[in-house]
PDB file of N, CA and C in Angstrom:
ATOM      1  N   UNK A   1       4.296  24.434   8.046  1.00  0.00           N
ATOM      2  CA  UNK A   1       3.618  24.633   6.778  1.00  0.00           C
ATOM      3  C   UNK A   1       3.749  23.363   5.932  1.00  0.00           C
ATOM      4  N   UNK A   2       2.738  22.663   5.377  1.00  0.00           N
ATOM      5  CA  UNK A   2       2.870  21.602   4.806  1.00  0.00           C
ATOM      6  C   UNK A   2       2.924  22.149   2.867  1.00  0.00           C
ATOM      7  N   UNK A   3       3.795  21.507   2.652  1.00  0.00           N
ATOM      8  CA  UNK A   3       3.767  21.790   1.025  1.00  0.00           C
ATOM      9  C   UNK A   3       2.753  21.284   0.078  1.00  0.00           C
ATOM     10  N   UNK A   4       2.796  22.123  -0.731  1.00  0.00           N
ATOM     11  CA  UNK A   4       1.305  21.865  -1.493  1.00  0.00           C
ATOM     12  C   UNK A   4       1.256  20.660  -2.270  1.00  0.00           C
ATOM     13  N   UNK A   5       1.849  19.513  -2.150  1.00  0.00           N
ATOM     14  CA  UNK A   5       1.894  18.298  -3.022  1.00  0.00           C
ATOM     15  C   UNK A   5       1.347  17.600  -2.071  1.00  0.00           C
ATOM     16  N   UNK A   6       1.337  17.613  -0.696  1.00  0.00           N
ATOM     17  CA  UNK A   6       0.855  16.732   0.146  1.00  0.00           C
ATOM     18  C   UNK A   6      -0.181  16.999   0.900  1.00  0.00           C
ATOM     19  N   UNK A   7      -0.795  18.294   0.738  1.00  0.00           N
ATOM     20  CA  UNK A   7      -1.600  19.007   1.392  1.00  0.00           C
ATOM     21  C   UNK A   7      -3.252  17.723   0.979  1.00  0.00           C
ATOM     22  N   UNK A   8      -3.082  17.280   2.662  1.00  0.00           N
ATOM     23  CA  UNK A   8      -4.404  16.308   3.139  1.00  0.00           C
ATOM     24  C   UNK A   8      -4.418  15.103   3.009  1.00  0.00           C
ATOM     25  N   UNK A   9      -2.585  14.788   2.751  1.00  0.00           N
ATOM     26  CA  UNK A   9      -1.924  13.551   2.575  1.00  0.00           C
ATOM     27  C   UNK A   9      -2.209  13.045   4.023  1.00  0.00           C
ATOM     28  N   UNK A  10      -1.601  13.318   5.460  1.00  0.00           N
ATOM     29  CA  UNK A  10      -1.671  12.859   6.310  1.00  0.00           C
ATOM     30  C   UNK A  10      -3.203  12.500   6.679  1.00  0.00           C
ATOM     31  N   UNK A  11      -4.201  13.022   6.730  1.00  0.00           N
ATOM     32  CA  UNK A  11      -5.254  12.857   6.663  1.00  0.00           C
ATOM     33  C   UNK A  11      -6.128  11.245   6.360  1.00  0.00           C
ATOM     34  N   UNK A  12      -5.788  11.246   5.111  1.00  0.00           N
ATOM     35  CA  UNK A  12      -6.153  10.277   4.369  1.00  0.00           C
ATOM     36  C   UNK A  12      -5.047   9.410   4.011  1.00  0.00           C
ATOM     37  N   UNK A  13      -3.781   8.826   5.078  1.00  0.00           N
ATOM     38  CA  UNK A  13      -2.835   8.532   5.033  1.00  0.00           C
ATOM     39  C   UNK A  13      -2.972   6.714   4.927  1.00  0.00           C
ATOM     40  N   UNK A  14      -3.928   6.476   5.952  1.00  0.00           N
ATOM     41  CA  UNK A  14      -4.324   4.801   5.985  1.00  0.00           C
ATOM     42  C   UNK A  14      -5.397   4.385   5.246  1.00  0.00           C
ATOM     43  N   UNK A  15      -5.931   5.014   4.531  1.00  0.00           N
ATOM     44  CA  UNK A  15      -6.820   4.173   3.281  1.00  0.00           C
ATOM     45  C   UNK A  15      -5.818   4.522   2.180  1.00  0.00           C
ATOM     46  N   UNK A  16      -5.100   5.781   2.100  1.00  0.00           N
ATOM     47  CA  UNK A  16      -3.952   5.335   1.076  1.00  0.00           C
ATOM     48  C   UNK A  16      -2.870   4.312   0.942  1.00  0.00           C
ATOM     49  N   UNK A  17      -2.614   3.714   2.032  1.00  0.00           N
ATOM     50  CA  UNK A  17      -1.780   2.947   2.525  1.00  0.00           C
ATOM     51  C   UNK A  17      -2.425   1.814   2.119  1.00  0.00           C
ATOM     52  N   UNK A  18      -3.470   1.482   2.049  1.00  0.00           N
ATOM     53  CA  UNK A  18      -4.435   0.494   1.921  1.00  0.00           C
ATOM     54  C   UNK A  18      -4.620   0.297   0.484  1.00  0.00           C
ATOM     55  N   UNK A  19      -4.337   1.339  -0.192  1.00  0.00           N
ATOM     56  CA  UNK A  19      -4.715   0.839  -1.370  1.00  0.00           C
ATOM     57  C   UNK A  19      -3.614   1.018  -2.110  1.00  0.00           C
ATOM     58  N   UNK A  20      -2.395   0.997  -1.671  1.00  0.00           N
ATOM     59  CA  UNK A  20      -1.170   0.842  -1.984  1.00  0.00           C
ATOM     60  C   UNK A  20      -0.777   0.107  -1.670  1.00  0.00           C
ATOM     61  N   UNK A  21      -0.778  -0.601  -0.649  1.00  0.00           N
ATOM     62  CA  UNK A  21      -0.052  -1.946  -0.297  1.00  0.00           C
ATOM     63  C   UNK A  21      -0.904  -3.128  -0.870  1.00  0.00           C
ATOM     64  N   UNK A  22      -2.631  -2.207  -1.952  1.00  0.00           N
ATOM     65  CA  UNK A  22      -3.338  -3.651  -2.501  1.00  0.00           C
ATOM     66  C   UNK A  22      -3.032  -4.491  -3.614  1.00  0.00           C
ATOM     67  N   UNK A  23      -1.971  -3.630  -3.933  1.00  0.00           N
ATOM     68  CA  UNK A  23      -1.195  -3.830  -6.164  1.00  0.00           C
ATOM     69  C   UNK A  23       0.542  -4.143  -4.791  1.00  0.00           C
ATOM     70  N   UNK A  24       0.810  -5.442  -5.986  1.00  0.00           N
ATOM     71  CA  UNK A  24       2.373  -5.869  -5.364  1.00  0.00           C
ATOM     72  C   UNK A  24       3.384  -5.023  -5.993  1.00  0.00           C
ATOM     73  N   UNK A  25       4.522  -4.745  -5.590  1.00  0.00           N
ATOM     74  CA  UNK A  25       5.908  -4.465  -6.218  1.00  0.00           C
ATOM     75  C   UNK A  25       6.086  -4.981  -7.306  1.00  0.00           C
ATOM     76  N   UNK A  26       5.577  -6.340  -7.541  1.00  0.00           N
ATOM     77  CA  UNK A  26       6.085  -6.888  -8.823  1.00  0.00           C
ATOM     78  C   UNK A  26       5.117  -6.407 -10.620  1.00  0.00           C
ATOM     79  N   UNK A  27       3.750  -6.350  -9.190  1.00  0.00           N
ATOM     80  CA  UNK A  27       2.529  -5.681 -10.372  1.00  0.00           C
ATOM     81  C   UNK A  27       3.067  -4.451 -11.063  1.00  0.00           C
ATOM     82  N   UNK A  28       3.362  -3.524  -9.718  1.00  0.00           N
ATOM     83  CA  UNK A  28       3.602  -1.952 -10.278  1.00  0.00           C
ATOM     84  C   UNK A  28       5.136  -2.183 -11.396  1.00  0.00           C
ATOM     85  N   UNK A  29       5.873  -2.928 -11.088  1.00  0.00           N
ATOM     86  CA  UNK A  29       6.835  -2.577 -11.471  1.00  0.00           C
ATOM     87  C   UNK A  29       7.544  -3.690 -12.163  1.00  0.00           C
ATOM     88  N   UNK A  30       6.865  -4.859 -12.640  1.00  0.00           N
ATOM     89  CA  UNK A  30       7.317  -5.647 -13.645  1.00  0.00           C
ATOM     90  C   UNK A  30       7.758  -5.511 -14.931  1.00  0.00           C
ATOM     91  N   UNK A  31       7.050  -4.900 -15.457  1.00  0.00           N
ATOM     92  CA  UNK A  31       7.312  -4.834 -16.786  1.00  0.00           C
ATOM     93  C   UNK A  31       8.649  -3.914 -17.101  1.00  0.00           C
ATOM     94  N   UNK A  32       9.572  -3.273 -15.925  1.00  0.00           N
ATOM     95  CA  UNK A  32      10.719  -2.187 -16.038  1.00  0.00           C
ATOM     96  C   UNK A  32      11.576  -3.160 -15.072  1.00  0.00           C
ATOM     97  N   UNK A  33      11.332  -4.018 -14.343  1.00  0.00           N
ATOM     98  CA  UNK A  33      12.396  -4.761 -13.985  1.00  0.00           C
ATOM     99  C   UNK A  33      13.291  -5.145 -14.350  1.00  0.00           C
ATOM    100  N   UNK A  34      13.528  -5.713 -15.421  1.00  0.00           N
ATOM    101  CA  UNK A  34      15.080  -5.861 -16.442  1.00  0.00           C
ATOM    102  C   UNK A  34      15.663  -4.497 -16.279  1.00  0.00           C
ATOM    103  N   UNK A  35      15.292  -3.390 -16.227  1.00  0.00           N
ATOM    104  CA  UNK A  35      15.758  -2.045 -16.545  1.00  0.00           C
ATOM    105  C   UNK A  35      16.618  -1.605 -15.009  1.00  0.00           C
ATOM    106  N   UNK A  36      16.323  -2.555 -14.186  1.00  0.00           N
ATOM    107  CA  UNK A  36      16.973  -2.230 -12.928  1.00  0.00           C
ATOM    108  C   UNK A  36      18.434  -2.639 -12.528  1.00  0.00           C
ATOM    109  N   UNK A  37      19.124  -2.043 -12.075  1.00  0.00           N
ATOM    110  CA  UNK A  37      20.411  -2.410 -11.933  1.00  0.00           C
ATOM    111  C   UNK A  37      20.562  -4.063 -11.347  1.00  0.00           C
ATOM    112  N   UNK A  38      21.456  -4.938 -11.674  1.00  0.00           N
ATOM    113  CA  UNK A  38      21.026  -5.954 -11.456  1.00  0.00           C
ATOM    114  C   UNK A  38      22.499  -6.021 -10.050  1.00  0.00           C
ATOM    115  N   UNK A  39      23.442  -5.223 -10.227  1.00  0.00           N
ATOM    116  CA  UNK A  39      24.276  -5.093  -9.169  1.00  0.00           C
ATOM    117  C   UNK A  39      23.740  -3.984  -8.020  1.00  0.00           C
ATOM    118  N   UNK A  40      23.830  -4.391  -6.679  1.00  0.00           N
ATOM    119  CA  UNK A  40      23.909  -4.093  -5.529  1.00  0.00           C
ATOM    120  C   UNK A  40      23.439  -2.531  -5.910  1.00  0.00           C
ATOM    121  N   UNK A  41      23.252  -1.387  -5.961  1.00  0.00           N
ATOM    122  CA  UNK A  41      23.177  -0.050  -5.907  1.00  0.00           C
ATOM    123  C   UNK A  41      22.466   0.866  -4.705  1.00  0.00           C
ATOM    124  N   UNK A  42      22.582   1.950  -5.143  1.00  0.00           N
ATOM    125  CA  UNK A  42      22.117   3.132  -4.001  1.00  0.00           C
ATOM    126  C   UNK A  42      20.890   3.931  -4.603  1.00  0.00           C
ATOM    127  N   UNK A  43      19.684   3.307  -3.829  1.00  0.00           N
ATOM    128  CA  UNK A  43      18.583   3.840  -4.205  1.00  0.00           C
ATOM    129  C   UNK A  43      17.571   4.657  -3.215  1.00  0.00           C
ATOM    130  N   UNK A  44      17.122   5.490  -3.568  1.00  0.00           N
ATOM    131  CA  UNK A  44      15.969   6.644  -3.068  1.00  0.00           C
ATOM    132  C   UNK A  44      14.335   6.321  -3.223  1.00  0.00           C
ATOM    133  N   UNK A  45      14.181   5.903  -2.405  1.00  0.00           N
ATOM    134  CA  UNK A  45      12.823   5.975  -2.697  1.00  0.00           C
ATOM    135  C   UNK A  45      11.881   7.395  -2.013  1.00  0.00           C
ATOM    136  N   UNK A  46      11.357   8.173  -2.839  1.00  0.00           N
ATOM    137  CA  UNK A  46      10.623   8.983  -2.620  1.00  0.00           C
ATOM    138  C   UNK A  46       9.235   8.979  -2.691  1.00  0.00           C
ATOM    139  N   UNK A  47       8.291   9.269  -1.243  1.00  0.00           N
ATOM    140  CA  UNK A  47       7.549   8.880  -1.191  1.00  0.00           C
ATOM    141  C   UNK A  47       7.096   7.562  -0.756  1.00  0.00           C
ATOM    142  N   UNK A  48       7.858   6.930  -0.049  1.00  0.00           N
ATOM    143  CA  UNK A  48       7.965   5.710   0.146  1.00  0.00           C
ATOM    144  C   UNK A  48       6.883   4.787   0.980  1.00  0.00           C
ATOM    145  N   UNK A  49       6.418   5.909   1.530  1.00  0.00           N
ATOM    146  CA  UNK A  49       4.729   5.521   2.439  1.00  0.00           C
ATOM    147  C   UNK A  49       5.075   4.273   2.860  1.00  0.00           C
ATOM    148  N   UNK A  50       4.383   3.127   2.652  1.00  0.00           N
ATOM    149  CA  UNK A  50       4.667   1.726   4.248  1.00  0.00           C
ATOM    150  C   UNK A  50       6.067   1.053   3.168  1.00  0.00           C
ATOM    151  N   UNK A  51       6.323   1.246   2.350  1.00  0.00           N
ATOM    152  CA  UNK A  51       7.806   0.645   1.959  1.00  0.00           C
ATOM    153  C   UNK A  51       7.724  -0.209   1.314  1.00  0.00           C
ATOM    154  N   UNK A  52       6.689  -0.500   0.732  1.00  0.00           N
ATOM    155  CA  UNK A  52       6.213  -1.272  -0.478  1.00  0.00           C
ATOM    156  C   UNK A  52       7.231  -1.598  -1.338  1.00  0.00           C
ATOM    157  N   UNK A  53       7.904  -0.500  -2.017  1.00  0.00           N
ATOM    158  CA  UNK A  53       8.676  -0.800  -2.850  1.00  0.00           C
ATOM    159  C   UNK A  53      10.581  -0.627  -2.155  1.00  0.00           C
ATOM    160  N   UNK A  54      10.961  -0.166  -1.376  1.00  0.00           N
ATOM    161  CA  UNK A  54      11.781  -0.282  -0.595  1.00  0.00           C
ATOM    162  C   UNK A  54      12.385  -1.331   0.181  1.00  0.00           C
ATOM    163  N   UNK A  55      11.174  -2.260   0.692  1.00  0.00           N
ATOM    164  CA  UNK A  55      11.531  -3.305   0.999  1.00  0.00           C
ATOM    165  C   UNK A  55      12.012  -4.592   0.029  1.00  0.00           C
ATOM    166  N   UNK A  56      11.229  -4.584  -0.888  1.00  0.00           N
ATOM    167  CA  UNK A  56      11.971  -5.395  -2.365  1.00  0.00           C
ATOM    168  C   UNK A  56      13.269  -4.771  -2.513  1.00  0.00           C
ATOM    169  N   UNK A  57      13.712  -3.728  -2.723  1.00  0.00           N
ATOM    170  CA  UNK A  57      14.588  -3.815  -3.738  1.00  0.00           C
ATOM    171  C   UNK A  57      15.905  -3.842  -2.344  1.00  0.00           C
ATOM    172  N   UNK A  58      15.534  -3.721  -1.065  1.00  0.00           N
ATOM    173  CA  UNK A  58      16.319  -3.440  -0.399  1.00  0.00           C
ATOM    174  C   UNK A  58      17.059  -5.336  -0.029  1.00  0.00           C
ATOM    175  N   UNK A  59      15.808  -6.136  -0.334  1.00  0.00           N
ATOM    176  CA  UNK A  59      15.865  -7.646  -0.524  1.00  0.00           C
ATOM    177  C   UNK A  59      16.483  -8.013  -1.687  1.00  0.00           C
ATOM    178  N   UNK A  60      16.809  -7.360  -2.556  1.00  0.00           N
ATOM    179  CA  UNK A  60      17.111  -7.530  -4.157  1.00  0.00           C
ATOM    180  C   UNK A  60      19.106  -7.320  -3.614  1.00  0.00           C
ATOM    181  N   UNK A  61      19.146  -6.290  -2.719  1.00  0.00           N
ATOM    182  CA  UNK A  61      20.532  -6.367  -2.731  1.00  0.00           C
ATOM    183  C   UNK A  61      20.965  -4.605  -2.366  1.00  0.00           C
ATOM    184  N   UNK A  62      20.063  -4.209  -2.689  1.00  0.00           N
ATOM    185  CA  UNK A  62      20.058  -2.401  -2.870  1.00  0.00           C
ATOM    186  C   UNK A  62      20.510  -1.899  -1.327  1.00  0.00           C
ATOM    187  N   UNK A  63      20.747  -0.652  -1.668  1.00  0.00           N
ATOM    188  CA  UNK A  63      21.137   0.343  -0.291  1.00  0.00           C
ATOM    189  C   UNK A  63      20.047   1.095  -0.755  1.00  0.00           C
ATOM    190  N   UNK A  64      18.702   1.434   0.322  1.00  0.00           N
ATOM    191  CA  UNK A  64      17.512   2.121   0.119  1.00  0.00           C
ATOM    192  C   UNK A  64      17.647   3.082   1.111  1.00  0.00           C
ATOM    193  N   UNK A  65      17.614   4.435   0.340  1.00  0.00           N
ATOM    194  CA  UNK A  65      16.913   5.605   1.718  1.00  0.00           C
ATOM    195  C   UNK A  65      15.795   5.670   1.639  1.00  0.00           C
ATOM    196  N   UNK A  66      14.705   5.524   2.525  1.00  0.00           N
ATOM    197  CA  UNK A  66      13.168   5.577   1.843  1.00  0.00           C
ATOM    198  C   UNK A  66      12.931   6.633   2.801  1.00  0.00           C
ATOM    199  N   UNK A  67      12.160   8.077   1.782  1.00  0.00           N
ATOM    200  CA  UNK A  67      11.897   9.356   2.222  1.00  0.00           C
ATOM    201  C   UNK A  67      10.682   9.470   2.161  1.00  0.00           C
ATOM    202  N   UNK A  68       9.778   9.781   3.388  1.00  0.00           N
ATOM    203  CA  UNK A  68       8.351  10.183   3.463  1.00  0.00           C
ATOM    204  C   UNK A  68       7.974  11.403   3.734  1.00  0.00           C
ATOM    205  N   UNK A  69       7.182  11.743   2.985  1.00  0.00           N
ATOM    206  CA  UNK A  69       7.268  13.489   3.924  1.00  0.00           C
ATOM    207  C   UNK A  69       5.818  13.994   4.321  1.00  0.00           C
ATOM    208  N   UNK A  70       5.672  13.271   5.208  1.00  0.00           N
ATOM    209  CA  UNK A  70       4.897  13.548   6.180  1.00  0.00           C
ATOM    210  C   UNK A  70       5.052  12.477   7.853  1.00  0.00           C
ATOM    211  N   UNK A  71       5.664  12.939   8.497  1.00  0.00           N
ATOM    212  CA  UNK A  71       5.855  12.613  10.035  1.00  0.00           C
ATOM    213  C   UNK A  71       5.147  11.628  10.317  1.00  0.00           C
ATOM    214  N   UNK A  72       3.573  12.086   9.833  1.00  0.00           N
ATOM    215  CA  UNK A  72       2.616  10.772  10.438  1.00  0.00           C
ATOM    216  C   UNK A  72       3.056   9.663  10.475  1.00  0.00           C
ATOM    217  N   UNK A  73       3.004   9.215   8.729  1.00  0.00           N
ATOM    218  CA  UNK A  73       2.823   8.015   7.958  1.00  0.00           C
ATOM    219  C   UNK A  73       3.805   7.087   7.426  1.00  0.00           C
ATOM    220  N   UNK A  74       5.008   7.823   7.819  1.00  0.00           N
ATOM    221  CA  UNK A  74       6.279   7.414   6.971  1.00  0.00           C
ATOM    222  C   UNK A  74       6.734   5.894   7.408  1.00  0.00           C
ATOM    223  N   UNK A  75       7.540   5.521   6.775  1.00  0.00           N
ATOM    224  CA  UNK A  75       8.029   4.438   7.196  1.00  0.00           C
ATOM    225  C   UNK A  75       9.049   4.177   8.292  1.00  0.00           C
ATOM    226  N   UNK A  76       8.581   2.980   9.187  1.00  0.00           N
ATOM    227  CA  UNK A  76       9.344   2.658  10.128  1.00  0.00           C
ATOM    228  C   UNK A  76      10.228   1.556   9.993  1.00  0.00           C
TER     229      UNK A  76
END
């Protein structure tokens, strides 16, 4: 049974991917960057689809679990 937040996520999994990986980490998330721990930490990424943002912060210094929830699409 797929839960209703993702229902037709897998589907339309690689043009979402596509247009998520088209805006950078730094675009989405510049302007809250100071706000980020600047020491090493333990972070969750939910929703993490191709790891867009997982892979930065995991380069930044971070311990990342990156959670996808759908089998298809998730990150490898």
């Amino acid at each position: 049974m797929t839960p209703r937040g993702i229902a037709g996520y897998a589907e339309a999994a690689d043009t979402l991917a596509r247009q998520y990986e088209s805006v950078s980490f730094g675009e989405v998330h510049g302007e809250v960057l100071h706000l980020f721990p600047k020491r090493p930490s333990h972070v969750t990424d939910v929703g993490a689809g191709t790891g867009r943002d997982a892979a930065p912060l995991a380069a930044l210094g971070h311990r990342v679990v990156a959670v996808e929830p759908t089998a298809q699409h998730g990150c490898t």
